[in-house]
C-alpha atoms as a PDB file:
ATOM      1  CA  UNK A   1     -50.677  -2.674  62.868  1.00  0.00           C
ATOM      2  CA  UNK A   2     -47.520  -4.514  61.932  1.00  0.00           C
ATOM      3  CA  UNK A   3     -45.476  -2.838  59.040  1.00  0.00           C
ATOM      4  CA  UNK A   4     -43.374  -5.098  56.470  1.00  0.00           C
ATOM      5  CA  UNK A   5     -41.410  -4.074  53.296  1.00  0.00           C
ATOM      6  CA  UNK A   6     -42.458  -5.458  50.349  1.00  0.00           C
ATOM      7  CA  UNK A   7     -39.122  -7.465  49.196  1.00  0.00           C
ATOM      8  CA  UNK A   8     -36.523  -4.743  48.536  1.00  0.00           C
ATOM      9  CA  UNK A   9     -38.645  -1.947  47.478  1.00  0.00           C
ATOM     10  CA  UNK A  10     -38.286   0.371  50.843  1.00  0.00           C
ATOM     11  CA  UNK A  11     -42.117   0.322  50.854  1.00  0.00           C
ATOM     12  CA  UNK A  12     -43.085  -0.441  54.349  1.00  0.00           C
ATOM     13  CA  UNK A  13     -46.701  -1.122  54.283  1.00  0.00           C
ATOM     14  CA  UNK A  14     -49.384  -2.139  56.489  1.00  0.00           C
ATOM     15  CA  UNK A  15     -49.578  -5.991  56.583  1.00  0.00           C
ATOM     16  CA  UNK A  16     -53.414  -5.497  56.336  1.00  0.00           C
ATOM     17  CA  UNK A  17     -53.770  -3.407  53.622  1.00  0.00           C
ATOM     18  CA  UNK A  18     -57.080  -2.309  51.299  1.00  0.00           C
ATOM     19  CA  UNK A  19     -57.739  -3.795  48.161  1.00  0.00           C
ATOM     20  CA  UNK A  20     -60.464  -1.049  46.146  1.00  0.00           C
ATOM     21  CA  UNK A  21     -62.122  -3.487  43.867  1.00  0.00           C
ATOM     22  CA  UNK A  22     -64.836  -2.742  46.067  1.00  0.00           C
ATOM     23  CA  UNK A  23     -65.301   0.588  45.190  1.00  0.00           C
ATOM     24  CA  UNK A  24     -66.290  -0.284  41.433  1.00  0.00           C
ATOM     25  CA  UNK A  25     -68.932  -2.048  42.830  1.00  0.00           C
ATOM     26  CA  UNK A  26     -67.094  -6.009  41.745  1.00  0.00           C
ATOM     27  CA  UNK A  27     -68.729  -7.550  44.694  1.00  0.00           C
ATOM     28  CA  UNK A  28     -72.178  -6.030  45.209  1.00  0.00           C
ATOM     29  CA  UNK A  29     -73.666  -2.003  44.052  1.00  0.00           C
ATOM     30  CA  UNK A  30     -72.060   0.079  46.411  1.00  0.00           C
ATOM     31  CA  UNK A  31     -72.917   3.788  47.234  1.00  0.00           C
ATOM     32  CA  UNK A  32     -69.577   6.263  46.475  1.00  0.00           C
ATOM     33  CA  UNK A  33     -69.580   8.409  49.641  1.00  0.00           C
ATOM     34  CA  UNK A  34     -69.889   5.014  51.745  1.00  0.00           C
ATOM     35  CA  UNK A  35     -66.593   4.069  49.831  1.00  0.00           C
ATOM     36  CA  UNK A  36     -64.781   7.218  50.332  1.00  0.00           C
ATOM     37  CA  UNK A  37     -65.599   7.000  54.047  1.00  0.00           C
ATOM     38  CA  UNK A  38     -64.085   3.501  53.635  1.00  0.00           C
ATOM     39  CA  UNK A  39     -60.825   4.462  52.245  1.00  0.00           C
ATOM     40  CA  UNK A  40     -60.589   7.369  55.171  1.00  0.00           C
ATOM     41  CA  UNK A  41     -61.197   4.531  57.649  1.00  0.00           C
ATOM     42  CA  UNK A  42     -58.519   2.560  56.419  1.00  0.00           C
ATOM     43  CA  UNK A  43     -56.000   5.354  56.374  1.00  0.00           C
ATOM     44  CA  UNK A  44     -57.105   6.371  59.702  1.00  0.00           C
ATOM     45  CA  UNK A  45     -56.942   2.968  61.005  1.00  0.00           C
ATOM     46  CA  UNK A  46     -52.979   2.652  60.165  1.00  0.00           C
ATOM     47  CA  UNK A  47     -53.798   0.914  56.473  1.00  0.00           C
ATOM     48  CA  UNK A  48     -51.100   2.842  54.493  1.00  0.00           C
ATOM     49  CA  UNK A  49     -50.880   0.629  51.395  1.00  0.00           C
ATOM     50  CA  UNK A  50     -53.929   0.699  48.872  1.00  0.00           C
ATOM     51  CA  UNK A  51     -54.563  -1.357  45.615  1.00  0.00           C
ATOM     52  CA  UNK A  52     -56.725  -0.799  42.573  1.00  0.00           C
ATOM     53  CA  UNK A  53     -56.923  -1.114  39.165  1.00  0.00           C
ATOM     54  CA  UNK A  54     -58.335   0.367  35.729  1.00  0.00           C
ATOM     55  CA  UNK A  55     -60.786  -3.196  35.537  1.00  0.00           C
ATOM     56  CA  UNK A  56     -61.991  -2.832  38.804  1.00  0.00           C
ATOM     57  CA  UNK A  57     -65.651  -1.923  37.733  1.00  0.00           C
ATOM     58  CA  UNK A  58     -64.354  -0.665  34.525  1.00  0.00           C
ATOM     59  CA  UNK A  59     -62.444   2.092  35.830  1.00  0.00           C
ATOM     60  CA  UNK A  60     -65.355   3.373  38.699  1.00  0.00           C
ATOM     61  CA  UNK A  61     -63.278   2.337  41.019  1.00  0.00           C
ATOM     62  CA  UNK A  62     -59.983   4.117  40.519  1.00  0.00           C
ATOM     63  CA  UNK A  63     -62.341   7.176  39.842  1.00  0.00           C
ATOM     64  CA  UNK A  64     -63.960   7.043  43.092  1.00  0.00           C
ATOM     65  CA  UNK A  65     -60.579   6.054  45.102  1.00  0.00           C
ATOM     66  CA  UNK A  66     -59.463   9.486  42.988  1.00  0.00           C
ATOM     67  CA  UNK A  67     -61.872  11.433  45.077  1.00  0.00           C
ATOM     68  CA  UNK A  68     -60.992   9.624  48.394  1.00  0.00           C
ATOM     69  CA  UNK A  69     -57.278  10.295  48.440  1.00  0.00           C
ATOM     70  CA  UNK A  70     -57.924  13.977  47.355  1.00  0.00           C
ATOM     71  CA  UNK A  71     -58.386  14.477  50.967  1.00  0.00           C
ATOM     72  CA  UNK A  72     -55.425  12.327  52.274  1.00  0.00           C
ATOM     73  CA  UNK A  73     -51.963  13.994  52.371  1.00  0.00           C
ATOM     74  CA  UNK A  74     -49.802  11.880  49.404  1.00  0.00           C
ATOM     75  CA  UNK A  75     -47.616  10.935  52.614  1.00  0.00           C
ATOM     76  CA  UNK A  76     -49.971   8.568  54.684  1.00  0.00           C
ATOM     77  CA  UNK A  77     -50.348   6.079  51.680  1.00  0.00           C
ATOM     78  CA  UNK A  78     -48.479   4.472  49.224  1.00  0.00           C
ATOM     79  CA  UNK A  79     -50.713   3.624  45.925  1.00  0.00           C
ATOM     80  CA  UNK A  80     -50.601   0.627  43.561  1.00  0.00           C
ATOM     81  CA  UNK A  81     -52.230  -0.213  40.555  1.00  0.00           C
ATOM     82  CA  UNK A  82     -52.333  -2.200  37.448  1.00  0.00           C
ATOM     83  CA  UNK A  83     -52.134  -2.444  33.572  1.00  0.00           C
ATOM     84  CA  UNK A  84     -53.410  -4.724  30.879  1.00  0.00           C
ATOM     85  CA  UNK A  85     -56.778  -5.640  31.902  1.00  0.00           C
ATOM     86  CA  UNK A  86     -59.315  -3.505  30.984  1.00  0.00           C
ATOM     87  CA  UNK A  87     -63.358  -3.330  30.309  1.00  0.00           C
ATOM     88  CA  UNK A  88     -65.732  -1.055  28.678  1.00  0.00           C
ATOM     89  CA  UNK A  89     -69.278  -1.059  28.375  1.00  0.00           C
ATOM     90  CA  UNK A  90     -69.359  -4.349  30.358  1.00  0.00           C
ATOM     91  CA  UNK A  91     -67.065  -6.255  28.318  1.00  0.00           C
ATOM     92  CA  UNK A  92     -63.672  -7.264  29.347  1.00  0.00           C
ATOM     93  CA  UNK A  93     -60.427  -6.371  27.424  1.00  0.00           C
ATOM     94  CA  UNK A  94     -57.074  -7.142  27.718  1.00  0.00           C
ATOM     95  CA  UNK A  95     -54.116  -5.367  26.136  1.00  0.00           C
ATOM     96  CA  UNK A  96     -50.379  -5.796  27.410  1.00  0.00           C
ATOM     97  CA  UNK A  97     -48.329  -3.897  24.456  1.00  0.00           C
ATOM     98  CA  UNK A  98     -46.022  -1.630  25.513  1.00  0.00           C
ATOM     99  CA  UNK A  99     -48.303   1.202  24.379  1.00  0.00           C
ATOM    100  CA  UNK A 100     -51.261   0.266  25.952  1.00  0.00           C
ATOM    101  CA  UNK A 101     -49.568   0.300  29.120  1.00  0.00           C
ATOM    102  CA  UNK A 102     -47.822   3.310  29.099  1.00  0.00           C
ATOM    103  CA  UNK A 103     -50.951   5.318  27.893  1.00  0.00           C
ATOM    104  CA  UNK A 104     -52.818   3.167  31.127  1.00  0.00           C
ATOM    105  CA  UNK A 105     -50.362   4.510  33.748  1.00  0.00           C
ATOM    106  CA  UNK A 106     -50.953   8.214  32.610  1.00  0.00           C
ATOM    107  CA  UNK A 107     -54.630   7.247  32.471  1.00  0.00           C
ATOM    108  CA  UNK A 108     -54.508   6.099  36.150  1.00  0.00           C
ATOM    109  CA  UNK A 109     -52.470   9.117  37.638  1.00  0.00           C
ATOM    110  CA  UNK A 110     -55.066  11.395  36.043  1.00  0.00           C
ATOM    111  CA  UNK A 111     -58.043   9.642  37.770  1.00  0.00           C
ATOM    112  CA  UNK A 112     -56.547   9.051  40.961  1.00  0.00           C
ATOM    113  CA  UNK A 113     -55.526  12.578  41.022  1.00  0.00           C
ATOM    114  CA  UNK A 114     -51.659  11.828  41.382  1.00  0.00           C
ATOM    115  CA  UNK A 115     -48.712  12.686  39.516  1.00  0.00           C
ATOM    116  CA  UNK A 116     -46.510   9.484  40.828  1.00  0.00           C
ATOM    117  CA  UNK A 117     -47.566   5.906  41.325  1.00  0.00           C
ATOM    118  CA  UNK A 118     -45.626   4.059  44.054  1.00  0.00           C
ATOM    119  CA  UNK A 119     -46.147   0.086  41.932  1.00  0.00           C
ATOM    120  CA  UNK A 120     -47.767  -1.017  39.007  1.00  0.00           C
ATOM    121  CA  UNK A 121     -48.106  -4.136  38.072  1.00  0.00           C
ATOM    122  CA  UNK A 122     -49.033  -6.083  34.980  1.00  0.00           C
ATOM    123  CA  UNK A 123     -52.151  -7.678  35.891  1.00  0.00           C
ATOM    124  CA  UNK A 124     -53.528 -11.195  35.007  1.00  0.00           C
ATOM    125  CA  UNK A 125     -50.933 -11.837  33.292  1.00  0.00           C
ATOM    126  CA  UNK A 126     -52.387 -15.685  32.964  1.00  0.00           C
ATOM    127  CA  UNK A 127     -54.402 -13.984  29.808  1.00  0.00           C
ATOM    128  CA  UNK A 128     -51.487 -12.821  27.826  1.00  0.00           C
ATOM    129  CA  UNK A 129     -50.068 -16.784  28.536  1.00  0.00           C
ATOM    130  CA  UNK A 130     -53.669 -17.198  25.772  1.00  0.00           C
ATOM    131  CA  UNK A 131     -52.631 -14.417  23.272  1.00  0.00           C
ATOM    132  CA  UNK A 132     -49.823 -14.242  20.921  1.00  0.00           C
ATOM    133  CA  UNK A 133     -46.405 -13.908  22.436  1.00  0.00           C
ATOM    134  CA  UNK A 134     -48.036 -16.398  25.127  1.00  0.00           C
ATOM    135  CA  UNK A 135     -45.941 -14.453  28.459  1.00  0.00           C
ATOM    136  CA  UNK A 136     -42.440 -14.173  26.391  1.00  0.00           C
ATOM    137  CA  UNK A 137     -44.690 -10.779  25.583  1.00  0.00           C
ATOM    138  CA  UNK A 138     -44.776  -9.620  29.502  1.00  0.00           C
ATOM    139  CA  UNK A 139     -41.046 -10.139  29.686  1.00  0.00           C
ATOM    140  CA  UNK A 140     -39.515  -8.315  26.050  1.00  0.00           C
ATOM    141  CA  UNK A 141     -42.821  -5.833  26.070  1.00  0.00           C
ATOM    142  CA  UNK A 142     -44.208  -5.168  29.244  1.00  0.00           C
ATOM    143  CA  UNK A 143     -42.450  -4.964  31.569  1.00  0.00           C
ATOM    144  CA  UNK A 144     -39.333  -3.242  29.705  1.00  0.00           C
ATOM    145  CA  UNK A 145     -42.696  -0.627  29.124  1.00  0.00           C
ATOM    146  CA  UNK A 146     -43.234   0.113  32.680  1.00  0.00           C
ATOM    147  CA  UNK A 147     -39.112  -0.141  33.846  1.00  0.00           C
ATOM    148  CA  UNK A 148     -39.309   2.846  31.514  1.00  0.00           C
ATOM    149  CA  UNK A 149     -41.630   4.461  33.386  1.00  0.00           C
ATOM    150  CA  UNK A 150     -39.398   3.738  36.422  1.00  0.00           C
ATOM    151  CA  UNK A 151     -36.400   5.378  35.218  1.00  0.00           C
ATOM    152  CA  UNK A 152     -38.475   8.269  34.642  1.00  0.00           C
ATOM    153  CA  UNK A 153     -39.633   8.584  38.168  1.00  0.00           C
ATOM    154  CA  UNK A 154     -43.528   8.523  37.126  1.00  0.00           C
ATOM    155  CA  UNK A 155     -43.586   5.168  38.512  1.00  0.00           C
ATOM    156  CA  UNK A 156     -41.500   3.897  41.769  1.00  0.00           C
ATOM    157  CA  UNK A 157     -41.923  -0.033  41.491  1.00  0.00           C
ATOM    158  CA  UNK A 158     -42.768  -2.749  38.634  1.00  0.00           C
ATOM    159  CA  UNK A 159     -44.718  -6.238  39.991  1.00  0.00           C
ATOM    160  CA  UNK A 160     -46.860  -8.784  38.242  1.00  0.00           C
ATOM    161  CA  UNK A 161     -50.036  -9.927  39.266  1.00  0.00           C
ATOM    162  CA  UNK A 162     -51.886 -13.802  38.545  1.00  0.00           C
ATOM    163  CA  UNK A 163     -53.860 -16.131  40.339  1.00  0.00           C
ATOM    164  CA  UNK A 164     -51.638 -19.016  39.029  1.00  0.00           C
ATOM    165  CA  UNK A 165     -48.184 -18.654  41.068  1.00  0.00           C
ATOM    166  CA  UNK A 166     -46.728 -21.057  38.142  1.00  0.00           C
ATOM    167  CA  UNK A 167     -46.929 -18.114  35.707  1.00  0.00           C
ATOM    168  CA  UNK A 168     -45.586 -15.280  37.886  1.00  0.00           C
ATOM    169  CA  UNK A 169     -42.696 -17.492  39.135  1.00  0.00           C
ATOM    170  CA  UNK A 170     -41.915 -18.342  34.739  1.00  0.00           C
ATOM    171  CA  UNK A 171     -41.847 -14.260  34.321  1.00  0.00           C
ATOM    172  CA  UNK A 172     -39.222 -13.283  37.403  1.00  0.00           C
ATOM    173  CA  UNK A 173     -37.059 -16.514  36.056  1.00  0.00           C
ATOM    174  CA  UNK A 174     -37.068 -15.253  32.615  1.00  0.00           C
ATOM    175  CA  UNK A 175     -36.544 -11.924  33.260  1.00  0.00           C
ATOM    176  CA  UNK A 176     -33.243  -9.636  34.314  1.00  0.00           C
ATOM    177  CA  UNK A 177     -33.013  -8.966  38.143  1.00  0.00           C
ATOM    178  CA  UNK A 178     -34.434  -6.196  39.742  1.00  0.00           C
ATOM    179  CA  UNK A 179     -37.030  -5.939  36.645  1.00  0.00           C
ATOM    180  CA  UNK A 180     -40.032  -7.987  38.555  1.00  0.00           C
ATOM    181  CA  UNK A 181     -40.055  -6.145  42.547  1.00  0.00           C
ATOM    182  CA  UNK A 182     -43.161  -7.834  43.265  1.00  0.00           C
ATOM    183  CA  UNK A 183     -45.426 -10.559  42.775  1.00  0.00           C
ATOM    184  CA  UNK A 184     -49.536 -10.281  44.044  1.00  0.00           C
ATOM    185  CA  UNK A 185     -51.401 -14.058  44.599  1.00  0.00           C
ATOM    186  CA  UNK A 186     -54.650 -13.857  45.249  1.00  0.00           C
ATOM    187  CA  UNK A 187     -56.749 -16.588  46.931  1.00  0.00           C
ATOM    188  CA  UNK A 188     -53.684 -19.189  47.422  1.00  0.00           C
ATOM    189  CA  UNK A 189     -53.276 -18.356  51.144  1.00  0.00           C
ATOM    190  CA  UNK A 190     -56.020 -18.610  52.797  1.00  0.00           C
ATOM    191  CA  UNK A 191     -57.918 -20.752  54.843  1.00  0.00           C
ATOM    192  CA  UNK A 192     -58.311 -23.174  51.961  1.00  0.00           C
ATOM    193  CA  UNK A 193     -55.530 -22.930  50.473  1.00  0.00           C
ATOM    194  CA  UNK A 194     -51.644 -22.528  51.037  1.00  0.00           C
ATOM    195  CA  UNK A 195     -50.353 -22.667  47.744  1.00  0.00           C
ATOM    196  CA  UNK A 196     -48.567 -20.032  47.684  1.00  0.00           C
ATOM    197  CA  UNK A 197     -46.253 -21.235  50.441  1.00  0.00           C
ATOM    198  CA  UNK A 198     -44.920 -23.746  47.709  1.00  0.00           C
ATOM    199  CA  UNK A 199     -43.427 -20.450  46.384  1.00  0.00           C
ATOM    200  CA  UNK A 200     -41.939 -18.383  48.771  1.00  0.00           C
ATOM    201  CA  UNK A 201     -38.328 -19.630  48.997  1.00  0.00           C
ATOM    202  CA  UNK A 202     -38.375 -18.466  45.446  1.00  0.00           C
ATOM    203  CA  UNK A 203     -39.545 -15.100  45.430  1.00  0.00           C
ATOM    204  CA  UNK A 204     -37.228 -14.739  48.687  1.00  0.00           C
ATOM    205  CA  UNK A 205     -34.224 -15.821  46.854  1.00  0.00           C
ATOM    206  CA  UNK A 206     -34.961 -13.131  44.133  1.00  0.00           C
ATOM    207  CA  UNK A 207     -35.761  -9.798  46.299  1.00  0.00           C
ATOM    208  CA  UNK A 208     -39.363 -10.494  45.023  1.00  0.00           C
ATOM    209  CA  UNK A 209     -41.921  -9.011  47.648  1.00  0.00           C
ATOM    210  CA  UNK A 210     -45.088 -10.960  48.155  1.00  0.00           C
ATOM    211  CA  UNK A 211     -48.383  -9.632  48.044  1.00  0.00           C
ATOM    212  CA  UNK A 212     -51.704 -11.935  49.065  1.00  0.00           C
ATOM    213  CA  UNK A 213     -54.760 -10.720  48.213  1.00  0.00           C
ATOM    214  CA  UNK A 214     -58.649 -12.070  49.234  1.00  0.00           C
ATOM    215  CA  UNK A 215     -58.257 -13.785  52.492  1.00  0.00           C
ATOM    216  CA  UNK A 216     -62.313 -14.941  52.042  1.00  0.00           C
ATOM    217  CA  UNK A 217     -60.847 -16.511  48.818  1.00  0.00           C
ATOM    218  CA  UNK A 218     -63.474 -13.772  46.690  1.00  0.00           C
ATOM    219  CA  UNK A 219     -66.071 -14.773  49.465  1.00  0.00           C
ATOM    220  CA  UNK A 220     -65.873 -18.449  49.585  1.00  0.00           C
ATOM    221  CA  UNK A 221     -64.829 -17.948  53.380  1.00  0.00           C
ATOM    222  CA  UNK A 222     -67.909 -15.589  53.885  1.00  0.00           C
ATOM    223  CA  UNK A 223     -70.730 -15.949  55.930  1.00  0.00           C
ATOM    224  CA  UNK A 224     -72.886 -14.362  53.240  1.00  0.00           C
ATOM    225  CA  UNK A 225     -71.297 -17.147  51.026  1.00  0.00           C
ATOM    226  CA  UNK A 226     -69.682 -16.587  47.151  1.00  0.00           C
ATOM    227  CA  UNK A 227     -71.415 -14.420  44.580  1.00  0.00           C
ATOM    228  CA  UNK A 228     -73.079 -16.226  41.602  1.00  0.00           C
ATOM    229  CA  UNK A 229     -70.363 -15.545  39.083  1.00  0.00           C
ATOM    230  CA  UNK A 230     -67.559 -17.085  41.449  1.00  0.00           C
ATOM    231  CA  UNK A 231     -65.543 -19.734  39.760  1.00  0.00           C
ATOM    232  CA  UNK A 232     -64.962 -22.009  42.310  1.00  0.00           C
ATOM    233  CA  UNK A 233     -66.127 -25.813  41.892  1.00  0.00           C
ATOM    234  CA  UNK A 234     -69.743 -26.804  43.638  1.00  0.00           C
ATOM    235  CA  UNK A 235     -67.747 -29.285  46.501  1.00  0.00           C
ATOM    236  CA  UNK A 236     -65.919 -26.508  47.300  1.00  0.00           C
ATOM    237  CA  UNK A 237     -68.154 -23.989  47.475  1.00  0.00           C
ATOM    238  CA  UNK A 238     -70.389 -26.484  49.897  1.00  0.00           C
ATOM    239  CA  UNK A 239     -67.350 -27.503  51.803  1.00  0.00           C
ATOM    240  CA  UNK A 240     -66.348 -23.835  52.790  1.00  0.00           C
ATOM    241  CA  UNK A 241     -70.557 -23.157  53.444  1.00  0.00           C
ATOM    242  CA  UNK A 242     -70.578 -26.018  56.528  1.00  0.00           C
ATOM    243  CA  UNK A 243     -66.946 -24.388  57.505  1.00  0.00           C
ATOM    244  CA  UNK A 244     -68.532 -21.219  58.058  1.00  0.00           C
ATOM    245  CA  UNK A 245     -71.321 -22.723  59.677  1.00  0.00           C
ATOM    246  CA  UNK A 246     -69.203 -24.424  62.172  1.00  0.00           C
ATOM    247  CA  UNK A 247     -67.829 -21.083  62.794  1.00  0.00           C
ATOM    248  CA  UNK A 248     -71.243 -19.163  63.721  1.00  0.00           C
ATOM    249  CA  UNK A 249     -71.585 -22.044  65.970  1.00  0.00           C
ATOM    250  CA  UNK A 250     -68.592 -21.168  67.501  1.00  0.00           C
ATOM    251  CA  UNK A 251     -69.490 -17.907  67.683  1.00  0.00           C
ATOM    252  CA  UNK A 252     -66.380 -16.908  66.151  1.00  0.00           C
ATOM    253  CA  UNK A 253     -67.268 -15.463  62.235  1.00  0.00           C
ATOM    254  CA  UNK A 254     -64.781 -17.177  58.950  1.00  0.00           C
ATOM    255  CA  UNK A 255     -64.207 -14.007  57.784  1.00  0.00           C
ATOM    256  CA  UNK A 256     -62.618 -13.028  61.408  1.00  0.00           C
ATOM    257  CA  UNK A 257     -60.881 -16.411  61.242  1.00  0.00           C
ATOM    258  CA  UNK A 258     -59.596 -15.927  57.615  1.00  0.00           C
ATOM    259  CA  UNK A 259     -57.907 -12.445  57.995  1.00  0.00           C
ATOM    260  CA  UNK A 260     -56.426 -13.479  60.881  1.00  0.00           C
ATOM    261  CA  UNK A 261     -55.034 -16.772  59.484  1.00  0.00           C
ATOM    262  CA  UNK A 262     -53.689 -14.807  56.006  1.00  0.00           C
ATOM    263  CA  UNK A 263     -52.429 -11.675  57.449  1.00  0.00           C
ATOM    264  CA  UNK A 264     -50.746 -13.738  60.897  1.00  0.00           C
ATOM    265  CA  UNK A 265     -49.427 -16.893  59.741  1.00  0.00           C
ATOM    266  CA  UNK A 266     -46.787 -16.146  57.468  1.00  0.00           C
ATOM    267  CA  UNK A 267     -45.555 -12.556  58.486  1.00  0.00           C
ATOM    268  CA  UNK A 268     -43.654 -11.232  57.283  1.00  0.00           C
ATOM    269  CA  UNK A 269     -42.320 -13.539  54.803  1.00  0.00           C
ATOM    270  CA  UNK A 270     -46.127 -12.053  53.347  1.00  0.00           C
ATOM    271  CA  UNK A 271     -45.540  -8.598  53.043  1.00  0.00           C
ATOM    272  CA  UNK A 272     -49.433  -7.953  52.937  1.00  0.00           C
ATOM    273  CA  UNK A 273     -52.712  -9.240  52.674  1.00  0.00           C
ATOM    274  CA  UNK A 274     -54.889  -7.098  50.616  1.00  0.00           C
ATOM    275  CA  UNK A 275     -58.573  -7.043  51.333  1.00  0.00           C
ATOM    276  CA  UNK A 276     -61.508  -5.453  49.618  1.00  0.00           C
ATOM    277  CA  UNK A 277     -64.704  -3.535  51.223  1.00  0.00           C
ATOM    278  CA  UNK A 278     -66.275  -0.072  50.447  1.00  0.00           C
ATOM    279  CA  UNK A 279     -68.368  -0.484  53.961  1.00  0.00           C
ATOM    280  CA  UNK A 280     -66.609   1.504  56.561  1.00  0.00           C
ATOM    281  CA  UNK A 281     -67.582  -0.791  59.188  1.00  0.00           C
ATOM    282  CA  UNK A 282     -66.448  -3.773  57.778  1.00  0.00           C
ATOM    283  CA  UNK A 283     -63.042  -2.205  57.446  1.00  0.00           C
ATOM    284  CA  UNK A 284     -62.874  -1.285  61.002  1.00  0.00           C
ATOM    285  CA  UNK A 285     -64.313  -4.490  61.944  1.00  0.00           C
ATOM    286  CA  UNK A 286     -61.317  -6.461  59.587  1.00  0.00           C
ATOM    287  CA  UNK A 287     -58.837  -3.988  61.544  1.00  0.00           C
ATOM    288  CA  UNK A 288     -59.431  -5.187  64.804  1.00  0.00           C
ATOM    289  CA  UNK A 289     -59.631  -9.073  63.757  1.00  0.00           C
ATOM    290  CA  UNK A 290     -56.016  -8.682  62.596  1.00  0.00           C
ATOM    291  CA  UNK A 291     -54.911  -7.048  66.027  1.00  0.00           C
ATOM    292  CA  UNK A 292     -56.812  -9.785  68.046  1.00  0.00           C
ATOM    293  CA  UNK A 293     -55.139 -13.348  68.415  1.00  0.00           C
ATOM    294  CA  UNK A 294     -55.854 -16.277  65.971  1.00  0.00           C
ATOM    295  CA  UNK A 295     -57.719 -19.442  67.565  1.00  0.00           C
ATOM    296  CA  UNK A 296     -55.136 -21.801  65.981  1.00  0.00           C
ATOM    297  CA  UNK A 297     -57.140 -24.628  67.396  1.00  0.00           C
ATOM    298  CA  UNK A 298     -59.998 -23.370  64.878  1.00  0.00           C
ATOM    299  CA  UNK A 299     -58.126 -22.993  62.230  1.00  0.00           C
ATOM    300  CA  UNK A 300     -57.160 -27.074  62.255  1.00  0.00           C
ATOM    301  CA  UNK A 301     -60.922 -27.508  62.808  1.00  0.00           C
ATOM    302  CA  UNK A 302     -62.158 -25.266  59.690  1.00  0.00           C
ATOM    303  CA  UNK A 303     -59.305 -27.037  57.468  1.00  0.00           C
ATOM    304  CA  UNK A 304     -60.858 -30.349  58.526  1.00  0.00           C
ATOM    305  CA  UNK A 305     -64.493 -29.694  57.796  1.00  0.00           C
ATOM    306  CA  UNK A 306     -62.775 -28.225  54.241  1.00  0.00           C
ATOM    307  CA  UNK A 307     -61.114 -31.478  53.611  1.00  0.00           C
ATOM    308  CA  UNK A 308     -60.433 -32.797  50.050  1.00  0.00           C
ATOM    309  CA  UNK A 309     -61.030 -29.612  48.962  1.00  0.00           C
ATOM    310  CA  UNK A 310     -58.269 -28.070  50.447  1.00  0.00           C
ATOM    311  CA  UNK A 311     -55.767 -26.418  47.746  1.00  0.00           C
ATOM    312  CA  UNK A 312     -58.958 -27.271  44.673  1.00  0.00           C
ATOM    313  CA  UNK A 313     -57.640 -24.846  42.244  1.00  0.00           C
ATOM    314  CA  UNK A 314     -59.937 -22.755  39.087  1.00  0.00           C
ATOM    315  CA  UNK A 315     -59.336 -20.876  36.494  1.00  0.00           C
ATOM    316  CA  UNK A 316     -59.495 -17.057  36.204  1.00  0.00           C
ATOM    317  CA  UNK A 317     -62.657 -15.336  34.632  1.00  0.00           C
END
């Protein structure tokens, strides 16, 4: 395992790190002592930086990561999560006032079972950009909220989290340095897309760690293929089907190909790549493809079959 720091943080994490949306069952129904035994794995396996969030289903998922990590020693991890995205009941909710998100952290440390969070991050913040205050509301509410929280020691480091890189590069610009320590991407570097790249120079230039996230791009680079409520466009969807079908009949899996290329091919300028599964084997299994060496030949392959549909962008649900 290859260890980065995320921008200028000190946190030296894992550059293959475990996303628990899993655990609140966002892909599939999962059994909870199967995901505990997945968040040992990853620990034990040399994964030392672990996501989650209140949303992730509807808070089931920082309650079972909760009973995971009351077994790990607070040193072998460090723990991130989010604020202002919620859901209850099935129904999604989104609140970013300075309130909300202070009550959320407390909310969080009392699930997970901790008394200090090492990031939190303002998550989809796209959503606020289609509320009142648009995302002048991240920067003056917030994120002053959470910095707050910071100075009190309760939390260690303040990030902001989108799918759009436009938005999270608008926030750091329009905010003091040193507020905004990191920024999580998800799906725009990967296989299919290398957005995200576009973007680097950037957050480099303002001590902004990078976090990736998905590196199936939600299971577009899957062998199982996406989940019904995936937002991706058809063509894509079919283009990234024959791609992993050119794979099988290489006998070399997409998802092996697609950790590999998101977790090898920009290190460390990527502090991370976060990935999600509450199956113990797959964890192991996405351990040892990010040890192995990337088929680079492959890769150039894959991105062919993908074609005009590399980089085809949608919209958050």
């Amino acid at each position: 395992m290859i260890y980065n720091e995320i921008g200028k943080t000190g946190l030296k994490v894992s550059n293959l790190s475990f996303g628990a949306s899993s655990l609140g069952g966002v892909f599939h129904s999962v059994r909870e002592d199967e995901g505990i035994r997945a968040v040992h794995t990853a620990v034990d396996g040399g994964i030392n930086f672990i996501d989650v969030s209140p949303y992730y289903g509807h808070l089931k998922a920082e309650t079972v990561l909760g009973k995971a990590l009351r077994e790990i020693p607070r040193d072998k991890y460090f723990l991130s999560t989010k604020v202002g995205r919620y859901g209850h009941d099935g129904v999604n909710t989104w609140d970013y006032s300075a309130h909300r998100v202070t009550d959320s952290v407390y909310e969080s440390m009392s699930r997970l079972g901790v008394d200090f969070i090492d990031l939190v991050s303002v998550h989809d913040i796209e959503f606020q950009a289609d509320m009142d205050g648009g995302l002048q509301r991240i920067v003056d509410e917030t994120l002053p909220a959470l910095v707050k929280l910071r100075r009190k020691g309760v939390v260690g480091h303040v990030g902001i989290t989108d799918l759009q890189p436009e938005n999270l590069r608008w926030v750091v610009e329009h905010t003091d340095t040193g507020t905004v320590e990191s920024i999580l991407n998800f799906c725009h570097y990967s296989l299919n897309d290398i957005l995200l790249t576009d973007y680097l120079d950037f957050f480099e230039k303002n001590d902004v760690g990078v976090i990736n996230a998905s590196p199936l791009s939600m299971g577009l680079l899957s062998t199982r293929g996406t989940p019904d409520w995936h937002p991706a466009p058809v063509a894509l969807k079919e283009a990234c089907s024959r791609a992993a079908a050119y794979c099988r009949e290489q006998g070399y899996p997409i998802e092996k190909l697609a950790v590999q290329f998101s977790v090898r091919t920009m290190n460390p300028r990527i502090a991370t790549t976060l990935f999600s599964s509450a199956n113990p084997d797959n964890v192991l299994r996405n351990i040892r493809f990010a040890d192995e060496p990337i088929d680079m030949q492959l890769v150039s392959d894959v991105q062919r079959i993908i074609g005009d549909q590399m980089g085809v962008r949608w919209k958050n649900s």
